[in-house]
Protein backbone atom coordinates (compact mmCIF):
# COMPACT_ATOMS: atom_id res chain seq x y z
CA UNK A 1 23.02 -9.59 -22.87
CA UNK A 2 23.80 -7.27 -25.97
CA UNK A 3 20.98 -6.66 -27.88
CA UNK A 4 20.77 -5.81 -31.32
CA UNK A 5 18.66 -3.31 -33.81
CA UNK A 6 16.36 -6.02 -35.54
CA UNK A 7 16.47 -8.00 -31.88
CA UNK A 8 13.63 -5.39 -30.40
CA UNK A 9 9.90 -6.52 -29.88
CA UNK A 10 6.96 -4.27 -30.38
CA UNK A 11 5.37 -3.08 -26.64
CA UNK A 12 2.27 -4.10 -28.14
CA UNK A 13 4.44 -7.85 -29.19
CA UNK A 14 5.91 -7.75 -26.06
CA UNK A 15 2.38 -7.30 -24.12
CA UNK A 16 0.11 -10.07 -26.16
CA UNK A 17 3.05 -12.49 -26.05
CA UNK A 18 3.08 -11.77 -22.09
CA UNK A 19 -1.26 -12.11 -21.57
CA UNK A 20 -1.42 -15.22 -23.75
CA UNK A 21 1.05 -16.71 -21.18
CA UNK A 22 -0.80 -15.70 -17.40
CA UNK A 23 -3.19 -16.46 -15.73
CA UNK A 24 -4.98 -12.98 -13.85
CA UNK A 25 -6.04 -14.09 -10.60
CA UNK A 26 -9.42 -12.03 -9.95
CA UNK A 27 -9.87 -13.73 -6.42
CA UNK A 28 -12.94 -11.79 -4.89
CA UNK A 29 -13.51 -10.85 -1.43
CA UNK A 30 -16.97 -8.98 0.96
CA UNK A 31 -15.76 -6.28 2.52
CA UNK A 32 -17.33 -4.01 5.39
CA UNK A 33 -20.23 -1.09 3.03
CA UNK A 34 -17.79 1.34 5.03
CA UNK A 35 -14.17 0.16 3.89
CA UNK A 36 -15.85 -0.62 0.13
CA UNK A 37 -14.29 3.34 -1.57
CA UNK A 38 -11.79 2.62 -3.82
CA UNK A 39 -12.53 -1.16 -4.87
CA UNK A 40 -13.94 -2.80 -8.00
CA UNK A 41 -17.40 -4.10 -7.77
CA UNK A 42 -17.66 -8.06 -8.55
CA UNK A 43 -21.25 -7.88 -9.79
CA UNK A 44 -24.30 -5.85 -10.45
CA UNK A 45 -26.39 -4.29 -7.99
CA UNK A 46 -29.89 -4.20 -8.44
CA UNK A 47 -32.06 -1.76 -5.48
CA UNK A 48 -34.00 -3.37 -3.30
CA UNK A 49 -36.40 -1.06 -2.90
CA UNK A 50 -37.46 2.52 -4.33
CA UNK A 51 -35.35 4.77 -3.31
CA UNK A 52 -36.38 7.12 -1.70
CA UNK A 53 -38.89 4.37 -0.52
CA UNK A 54 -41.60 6.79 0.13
CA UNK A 55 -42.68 10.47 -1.01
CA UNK A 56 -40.92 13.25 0.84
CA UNK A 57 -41.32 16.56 1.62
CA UNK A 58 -38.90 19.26 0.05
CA UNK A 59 -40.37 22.07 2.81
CA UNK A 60 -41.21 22.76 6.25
CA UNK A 61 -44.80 22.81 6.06
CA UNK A 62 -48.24 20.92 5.78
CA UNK A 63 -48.75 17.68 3.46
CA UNK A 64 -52.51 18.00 1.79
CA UNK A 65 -54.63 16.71 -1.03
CA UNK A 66 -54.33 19.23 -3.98
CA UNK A 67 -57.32 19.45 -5.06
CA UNK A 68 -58.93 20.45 -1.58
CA UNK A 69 -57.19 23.68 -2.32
CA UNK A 70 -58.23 24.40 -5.75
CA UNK A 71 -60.71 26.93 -4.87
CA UNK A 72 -58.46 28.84 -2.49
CA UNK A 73 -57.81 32.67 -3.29
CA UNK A 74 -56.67 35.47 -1.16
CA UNK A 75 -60.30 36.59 -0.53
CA UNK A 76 -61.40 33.17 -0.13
CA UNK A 77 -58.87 30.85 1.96
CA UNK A 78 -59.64 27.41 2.43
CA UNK A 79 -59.54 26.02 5.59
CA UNK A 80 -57.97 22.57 6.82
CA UNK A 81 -57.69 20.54 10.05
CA UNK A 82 -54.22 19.99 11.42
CA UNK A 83 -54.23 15.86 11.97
CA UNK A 84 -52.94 15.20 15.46
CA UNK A 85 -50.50 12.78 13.87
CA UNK A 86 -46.68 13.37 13.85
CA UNK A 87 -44.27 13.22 11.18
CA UNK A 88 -40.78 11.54 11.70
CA UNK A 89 -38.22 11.14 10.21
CA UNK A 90 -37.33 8.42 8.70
CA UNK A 91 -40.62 6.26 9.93
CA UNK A 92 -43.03 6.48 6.90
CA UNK A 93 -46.60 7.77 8.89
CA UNK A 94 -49.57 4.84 9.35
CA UNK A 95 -52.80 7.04 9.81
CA UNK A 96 -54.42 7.58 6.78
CA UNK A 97 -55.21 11.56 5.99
CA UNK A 98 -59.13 11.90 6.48
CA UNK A 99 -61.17 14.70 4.16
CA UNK A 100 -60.40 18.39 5.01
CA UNK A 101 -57.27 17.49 7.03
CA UNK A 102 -54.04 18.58 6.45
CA UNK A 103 -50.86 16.70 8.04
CA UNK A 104 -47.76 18.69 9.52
CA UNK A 105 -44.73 17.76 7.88
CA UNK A 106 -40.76 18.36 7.98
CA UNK A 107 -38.56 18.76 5.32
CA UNK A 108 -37.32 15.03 4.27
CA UNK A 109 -40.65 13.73 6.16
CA UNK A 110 -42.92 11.14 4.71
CA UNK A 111 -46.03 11.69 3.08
CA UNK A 112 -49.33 10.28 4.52
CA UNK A 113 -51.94 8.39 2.20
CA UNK A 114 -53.68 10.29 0.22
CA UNK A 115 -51.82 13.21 0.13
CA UNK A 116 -49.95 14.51 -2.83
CA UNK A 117 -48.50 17.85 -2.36
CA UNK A 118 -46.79 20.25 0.70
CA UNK A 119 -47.84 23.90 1.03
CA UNK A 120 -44.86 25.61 2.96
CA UNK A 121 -45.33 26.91 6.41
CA UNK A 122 -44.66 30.54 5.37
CA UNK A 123 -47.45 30.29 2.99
CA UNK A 124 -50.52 29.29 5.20
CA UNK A 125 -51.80 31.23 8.34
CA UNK A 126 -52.32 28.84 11.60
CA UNK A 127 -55.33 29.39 13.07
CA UNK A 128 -56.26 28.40 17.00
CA UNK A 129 -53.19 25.96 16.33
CA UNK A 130 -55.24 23.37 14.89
CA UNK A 131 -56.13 24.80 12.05
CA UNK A 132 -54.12 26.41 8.86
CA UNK A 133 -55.83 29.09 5.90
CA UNK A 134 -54.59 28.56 2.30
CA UNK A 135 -54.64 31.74 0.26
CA UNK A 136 -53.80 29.94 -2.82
CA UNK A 137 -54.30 26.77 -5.30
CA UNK A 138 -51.64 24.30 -4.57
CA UNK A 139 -50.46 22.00 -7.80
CA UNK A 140 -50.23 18.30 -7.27
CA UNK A 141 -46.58 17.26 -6.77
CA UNK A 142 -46.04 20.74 -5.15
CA UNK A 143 -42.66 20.59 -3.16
CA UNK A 144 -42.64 16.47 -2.81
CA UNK A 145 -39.92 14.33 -3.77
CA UNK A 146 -41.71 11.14 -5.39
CA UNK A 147 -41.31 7.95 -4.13
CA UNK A 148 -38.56 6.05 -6.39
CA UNK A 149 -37.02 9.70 -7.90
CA UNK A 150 -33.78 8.62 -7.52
CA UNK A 151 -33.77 4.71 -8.26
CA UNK A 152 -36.67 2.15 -8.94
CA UNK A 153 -37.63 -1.18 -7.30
CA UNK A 154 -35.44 -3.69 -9.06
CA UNK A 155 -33.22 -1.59 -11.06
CA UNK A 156 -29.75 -1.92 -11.81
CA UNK A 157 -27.90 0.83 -10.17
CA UNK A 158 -24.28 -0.20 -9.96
CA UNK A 159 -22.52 -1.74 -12.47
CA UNK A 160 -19.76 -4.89 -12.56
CA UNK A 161 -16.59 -3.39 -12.69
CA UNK A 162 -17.15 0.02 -11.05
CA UNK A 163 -14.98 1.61 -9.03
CA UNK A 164 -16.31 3.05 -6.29
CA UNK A 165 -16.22 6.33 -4.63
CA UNK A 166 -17.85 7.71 -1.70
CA UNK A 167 -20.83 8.54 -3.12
CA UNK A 168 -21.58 4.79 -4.32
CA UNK A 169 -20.34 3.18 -1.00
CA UNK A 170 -23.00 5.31 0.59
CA UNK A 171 -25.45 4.15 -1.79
CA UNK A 172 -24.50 0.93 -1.00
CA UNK A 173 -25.27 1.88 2.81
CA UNK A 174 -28.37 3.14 2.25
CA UNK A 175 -29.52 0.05 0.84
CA UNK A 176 -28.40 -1.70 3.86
CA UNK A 177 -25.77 -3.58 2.13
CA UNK A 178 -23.02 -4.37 4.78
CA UNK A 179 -21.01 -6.43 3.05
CA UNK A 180 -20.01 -5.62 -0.40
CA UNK A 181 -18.87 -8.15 -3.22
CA UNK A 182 -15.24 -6.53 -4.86
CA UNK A 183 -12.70 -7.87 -7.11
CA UNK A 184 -9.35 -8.31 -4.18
CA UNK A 185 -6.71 -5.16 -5.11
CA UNK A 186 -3.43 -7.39 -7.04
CA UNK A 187 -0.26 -7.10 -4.96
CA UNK A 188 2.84 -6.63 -6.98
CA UNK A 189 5.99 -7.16 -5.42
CA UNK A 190 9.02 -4.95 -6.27
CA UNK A 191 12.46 -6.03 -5.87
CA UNK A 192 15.06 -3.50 -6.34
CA UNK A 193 18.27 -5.30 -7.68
CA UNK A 194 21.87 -4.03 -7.73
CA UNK A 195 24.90 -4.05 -4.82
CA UNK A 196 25.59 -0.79 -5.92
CA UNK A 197 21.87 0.03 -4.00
CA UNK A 198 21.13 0.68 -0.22
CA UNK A 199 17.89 1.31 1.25
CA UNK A 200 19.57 3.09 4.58
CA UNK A 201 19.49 6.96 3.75
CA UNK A 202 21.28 7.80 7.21
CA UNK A 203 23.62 5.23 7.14
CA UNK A 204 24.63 5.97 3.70
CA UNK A 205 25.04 9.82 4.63
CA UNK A 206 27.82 8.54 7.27
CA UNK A 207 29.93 6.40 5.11
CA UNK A 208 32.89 7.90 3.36
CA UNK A 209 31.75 5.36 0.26
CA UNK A 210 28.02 6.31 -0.60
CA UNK A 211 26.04 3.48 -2.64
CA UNK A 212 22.57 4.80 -4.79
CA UNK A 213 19.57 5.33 -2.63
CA UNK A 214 17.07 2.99 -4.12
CA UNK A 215 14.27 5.51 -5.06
CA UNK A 216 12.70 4.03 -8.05
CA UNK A 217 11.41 1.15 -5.45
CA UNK A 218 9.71 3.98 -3.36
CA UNK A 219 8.21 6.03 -6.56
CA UNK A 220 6.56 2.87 -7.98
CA UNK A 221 5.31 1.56 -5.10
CA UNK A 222 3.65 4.95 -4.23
CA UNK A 223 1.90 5.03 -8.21
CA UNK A 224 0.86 1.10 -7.72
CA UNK A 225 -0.92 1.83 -4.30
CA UNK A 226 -2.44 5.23 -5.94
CA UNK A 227 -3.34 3.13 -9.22
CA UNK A 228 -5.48 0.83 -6.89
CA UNK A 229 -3.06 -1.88 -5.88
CA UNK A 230 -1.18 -3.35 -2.83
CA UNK A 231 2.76 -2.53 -2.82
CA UNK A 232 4.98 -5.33 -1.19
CA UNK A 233 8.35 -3.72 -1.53
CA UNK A 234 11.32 -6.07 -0.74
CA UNK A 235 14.74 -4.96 0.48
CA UNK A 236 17.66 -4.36 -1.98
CA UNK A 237 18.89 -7.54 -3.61
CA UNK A 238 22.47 -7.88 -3.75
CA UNK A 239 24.16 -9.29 -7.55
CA UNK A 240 23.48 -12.76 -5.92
CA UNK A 241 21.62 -15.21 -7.77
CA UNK A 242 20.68 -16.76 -4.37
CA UNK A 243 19.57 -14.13 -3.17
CA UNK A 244 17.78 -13.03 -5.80
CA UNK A 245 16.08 -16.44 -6.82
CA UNK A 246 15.01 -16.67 -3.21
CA UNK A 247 13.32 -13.60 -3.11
CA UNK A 248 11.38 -13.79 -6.39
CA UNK A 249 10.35 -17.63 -5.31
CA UNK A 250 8.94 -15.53 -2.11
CA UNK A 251 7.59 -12.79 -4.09
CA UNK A 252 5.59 -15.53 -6.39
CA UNK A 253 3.80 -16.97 -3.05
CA UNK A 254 2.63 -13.64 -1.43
CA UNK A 255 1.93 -11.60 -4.78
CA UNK A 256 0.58 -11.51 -8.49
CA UNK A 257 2.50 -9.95 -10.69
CA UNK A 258 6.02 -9.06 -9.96
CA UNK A 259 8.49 -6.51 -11.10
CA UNK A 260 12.26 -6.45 -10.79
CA UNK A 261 14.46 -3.08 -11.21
CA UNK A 262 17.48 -3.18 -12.35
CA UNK A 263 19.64 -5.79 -14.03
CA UNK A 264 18.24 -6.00 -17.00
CA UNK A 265 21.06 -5.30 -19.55
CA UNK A 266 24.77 -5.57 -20.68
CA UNK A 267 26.98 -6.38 -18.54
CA UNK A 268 28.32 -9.30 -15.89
CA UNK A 269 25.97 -8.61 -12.60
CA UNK A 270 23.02 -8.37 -14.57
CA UNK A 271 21.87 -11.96 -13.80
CA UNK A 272 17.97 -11.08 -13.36
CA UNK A 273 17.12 -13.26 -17.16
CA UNK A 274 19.01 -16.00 -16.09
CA UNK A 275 17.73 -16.61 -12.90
CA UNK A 276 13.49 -15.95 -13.81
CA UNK A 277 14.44 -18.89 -16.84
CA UNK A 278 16.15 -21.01 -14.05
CA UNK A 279 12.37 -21.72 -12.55
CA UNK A 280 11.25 -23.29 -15.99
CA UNK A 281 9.40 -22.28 -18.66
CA UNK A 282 8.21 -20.26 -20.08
CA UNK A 283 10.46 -18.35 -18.04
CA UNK A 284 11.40 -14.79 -19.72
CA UNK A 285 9.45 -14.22 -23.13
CA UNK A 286 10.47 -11.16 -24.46
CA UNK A 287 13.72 -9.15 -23.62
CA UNK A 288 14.49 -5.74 -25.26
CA UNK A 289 11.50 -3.91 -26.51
CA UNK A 290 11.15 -0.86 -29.01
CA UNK A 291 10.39 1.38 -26.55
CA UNK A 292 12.21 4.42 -25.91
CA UNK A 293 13.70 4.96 -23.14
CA UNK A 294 13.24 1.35 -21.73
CA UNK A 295 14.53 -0.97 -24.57
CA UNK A 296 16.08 -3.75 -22.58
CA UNK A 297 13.17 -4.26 -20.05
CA UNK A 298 12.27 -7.88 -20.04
CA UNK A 299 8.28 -9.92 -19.52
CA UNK A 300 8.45 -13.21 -18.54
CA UNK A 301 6.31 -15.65 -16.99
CA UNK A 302 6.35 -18.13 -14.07
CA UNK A 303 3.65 -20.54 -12.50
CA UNK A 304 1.06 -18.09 -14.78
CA UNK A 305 2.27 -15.14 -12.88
CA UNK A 306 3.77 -12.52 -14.79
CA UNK A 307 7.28 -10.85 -13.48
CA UNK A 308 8.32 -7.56 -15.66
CA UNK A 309 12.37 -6.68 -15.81
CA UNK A 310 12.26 -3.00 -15.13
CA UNK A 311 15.95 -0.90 -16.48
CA UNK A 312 17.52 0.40 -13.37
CA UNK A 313 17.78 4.33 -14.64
CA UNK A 314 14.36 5.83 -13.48
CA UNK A 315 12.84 7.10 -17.01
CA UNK A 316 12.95 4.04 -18.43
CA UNK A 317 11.73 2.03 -15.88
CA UNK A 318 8.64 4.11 -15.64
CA UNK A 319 8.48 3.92 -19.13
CA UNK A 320 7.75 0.41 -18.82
CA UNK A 321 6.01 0.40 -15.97
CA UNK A 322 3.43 2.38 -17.53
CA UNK A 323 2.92 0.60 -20.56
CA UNK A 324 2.92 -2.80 -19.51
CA UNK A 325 2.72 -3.18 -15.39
CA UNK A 326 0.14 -0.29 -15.10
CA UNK A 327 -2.18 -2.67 -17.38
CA UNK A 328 -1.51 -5.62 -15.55
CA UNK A 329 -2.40 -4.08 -11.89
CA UNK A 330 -5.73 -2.89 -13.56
CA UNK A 331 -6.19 -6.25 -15.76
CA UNK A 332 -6.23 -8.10 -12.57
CA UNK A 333 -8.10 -5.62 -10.56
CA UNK A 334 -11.29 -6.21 -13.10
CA UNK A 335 -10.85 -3.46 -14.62
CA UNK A 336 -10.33 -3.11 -18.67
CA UNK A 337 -6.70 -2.67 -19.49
CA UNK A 338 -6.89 0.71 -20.92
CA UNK A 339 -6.21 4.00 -18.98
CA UNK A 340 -9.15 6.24 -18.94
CA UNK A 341 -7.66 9.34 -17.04
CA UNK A 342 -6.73 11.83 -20.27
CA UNK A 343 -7.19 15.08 -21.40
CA UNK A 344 -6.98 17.21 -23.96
CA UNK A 345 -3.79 19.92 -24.77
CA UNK A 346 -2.33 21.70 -27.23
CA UNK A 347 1.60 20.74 -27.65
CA UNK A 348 3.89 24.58 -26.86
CA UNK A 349 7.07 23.01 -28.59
CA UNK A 350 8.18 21.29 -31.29
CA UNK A 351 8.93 18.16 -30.59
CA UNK A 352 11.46 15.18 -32.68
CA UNK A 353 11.88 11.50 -31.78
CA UNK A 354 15.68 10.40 -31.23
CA UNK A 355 17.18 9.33 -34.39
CA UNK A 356 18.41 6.39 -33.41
CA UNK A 357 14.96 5.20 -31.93
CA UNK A 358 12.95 6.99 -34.17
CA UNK A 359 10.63 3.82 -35.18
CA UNK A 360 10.11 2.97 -31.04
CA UNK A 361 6.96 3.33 -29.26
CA UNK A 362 7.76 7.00 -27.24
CA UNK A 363 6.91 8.01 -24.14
CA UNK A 364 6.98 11.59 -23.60
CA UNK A 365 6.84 13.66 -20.66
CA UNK A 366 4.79 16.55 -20.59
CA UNK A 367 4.22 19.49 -17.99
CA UNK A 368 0.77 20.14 -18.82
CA UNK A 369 -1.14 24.05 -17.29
CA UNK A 370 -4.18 25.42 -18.02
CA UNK A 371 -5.06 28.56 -20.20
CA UNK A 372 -7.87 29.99 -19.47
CA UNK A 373 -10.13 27.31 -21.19
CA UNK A 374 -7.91 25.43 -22.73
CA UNK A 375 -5.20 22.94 -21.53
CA UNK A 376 -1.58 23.70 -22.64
CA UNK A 377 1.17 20.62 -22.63
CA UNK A 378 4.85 21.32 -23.28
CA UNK A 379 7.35 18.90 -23.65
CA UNK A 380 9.97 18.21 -20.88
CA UNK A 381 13.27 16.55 -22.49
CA UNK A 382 15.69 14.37 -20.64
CA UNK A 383 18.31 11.81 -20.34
CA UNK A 384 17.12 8.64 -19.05
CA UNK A 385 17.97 8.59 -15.25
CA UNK A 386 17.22 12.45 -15.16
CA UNK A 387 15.45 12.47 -11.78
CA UNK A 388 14.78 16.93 -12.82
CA UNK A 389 12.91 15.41 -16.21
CA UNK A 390 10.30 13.56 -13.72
CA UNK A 391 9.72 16.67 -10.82
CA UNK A 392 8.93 19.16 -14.18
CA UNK A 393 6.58 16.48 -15.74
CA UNK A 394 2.84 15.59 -14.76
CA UNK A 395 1.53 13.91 -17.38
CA UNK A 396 2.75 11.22 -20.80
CA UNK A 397 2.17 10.95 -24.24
CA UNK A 398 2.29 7.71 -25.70
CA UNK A 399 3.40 8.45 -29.17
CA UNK A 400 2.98 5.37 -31.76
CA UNK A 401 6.39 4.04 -33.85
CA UNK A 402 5.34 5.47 -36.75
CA UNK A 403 5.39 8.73 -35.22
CA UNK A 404 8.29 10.85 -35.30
CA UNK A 405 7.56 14.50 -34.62
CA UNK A 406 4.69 16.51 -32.89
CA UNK A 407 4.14 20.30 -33.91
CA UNK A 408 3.93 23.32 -31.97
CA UNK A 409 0.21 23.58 -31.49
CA UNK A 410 -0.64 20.31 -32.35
CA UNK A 411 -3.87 18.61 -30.05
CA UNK A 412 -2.94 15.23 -28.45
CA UNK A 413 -4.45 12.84 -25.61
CA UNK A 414 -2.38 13.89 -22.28
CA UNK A 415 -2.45 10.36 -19.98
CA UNK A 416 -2.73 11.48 -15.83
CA UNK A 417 -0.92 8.92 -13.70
CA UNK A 418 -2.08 8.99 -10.43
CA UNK A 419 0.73 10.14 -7.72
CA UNK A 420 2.74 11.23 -10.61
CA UNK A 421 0.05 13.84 -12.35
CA UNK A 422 -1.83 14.35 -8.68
CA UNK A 423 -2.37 13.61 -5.31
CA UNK A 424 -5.35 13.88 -3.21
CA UNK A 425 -7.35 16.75 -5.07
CA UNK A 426 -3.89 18.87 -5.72
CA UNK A 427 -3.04 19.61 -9.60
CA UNK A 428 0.95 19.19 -9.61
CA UNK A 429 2.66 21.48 -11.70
């Protein structure tokens, strides 16, 4: 396919055209409280209960009524019975506190009716073990943790559309919730086209003819399973159009939104259009896009599923991953379509679009550090299947088509991908 100038879509064209033609799948599932981190919450959840259900102690020490100790003073202690009763943790206390009693407690222990404050241990004197001395007035509310601090009965304490993280999933726990209500992660199937390909590192190093290492398959599957979706990576797909129809009829029944790499401009082997249009319409919607470096990737749509044509050289098929598959994996993980991982930095360099794509939606790679408090981003130039461009970069800038230049200290919105900007809780730079 040869496209021309005036033949390029918008990416934000390209992307309406594509969501007014699917259908996102948000199939839900309950999974196990303990296996919840990392998925989208279905619905609200409201708490059951307070939370912490009762009053708690903060101290080692002895739960009391304040005001029995509001005529204590060093030359006047007040004395209190120790109650035989126990505290335990975890099993809010029955017996109810009677007058002049005092009720030993342990830190995270349950209050007993009526009291309403905790003198610490190292502030009383024991006497004959069943009694204590209080030198001092203790204020109401003195070292307890109130019942419902943290949540009240019948709030709403997680939201619809949350991700959650450790902290939340033991939330969830606490409010014995076992099984949790999440939007299911979207698969996305990747098939790498091209004979010139091999998946076989070793067996390529052997033979006297190497064939490209398919390692754009690899890279995006890592982001998509970092990004919060499933990976099913198929095999290399020879320049068949048996072949290649038969795996993306497969790919339709086991994913939800599938991309194809490689194949997607001039030239005879490039048969990826004409195979996606040979399952019916709509088939492919828009091919060639003004975005730069990724022009002739391709969105297209079968059975409501959508299938992105990715360029074979690695910039540009990030490129387009990024702006239009990394909305779809969140779109149909209930999540909004925007990214919300950015930060701030100052640009180091100069920076000019290419002339001859000047009025394209840019993607820019950026090796963003940190200055004392202050986030520096400087630009990291490339040619399009410049693998050196990616291992210098950790972080984008989408930059608009009306764009054309960024100056030397210049603030602009950094995006993070995950796997690409960091993994685990290590900054890559």
């Amino acid at each position: 396919m040869i496209f021309k100038t005036d033949s390029y879509h918008s990416v934000d064209y390209a992307f309406t055209k594509l969501y007014q033609h699917i259908k996102p799948c948000l199939e839900t599932a309950l999974v196990p409280v303990f296996e919840s981190k990392g998925c989208v919450l279905k619905e609200d959840i409201t708490s059951n209960n307070n939370i912490p259900p009762y009053s708690s102690s903060h101290m080692d020490g002895f739960a009391l009524k304040s005001e029995d100790t509001i005529h204590a003073s060093e030359f006047n202690p007040i004395t209190l019975k120790i109650s035989n009763s126990k505290s335990i943790l975890g099993i809010p206390p029955t017996d109810v506190l009677r007058p002049g009693e005092s009720y030993r407690i342990q830190t995270g222990g349950y209050l007993p009716y009526p009291t309403d404050a905790v003198v610490p241990i190292e502030n009383v004197r024991i006497v004959n073990y069943d009694s204590i001395e209080i030198f001092s007035p203790t204020e109401k509310g003195s070292f307890v943790y109130p019942a419902g601090t943290d949540f009240k009965e019948r709030e709403k304490i997680l939201l619809k559309g949350q991700i959650l993280r450790a902290q939340e999933m033991a939330l969830l726990a606490f409010l014995n919730i076992s099984m949790v209500p999440i939007f299911r992660k979207p698969i996305i199937a990747i098939i790498p086209t091209g004979t010139e390909l091999t998946d076989d590192v070793e067996e390529n190093k052997k033979n006297k003819t190497q064939k490209i290492i398919n390692t754009n398959g690899p890279i995006l599957s890592c982001i998509i399973e970092e990004i919060g979706g499933i990976p099913l990576s198929f095999a290399v797909t020879p320049d068949k159009t048996d072949i290649l129809e038969k795996n993306i009829k497969m790919a339709l029944i086991k994913s939800d939104i599938v991309i194809t790499l490689g194949g997607s401009s001039v030239g005879e082997q490039d048969i990826v259009e004409t195979t996606i249009n040979s399952f019916g319409t709509p088939g492919v919607l828009v091919h060639g896009v003004k975005l730069d470096r990724g022009r002739v990737s391709g969105l297209g749509v079968i059975a409501g599923k959508p299938i992105i044509i990715l360029p074979g050289p690695i910039q540009g098929a990030l490129n387009a991953f990024i702006v239009f598959v990394r909305p779809l994996v969140r779109i149909f993980s209930g999540l909004t379509q925007k990214n919300d991982v950015k930060i701030v930095a100052t640009i180091t360099e100069n920076w000019q679009a290419r002339k001859k794509f000047f009025n394209f939606t840019k993607v820019l790679y950026v090796n963003v550090s940190r200055d004392e408090d202050k986030f520096l981003a400087k630009p990291i130039i490339g040619e399009t299947q410049s693998m050196s461009l990616l291992i210098k970069s950790n972080g984008y800038i989408i930059i608009p088509e009306k764009v054309t230049n960024i100056n030397t200290g210049e603030k602009i919105e950094v995006n993070l991908l995950p796997g690409f900007s960091y993994i685990k809780d290590s900054w890559i730079c």
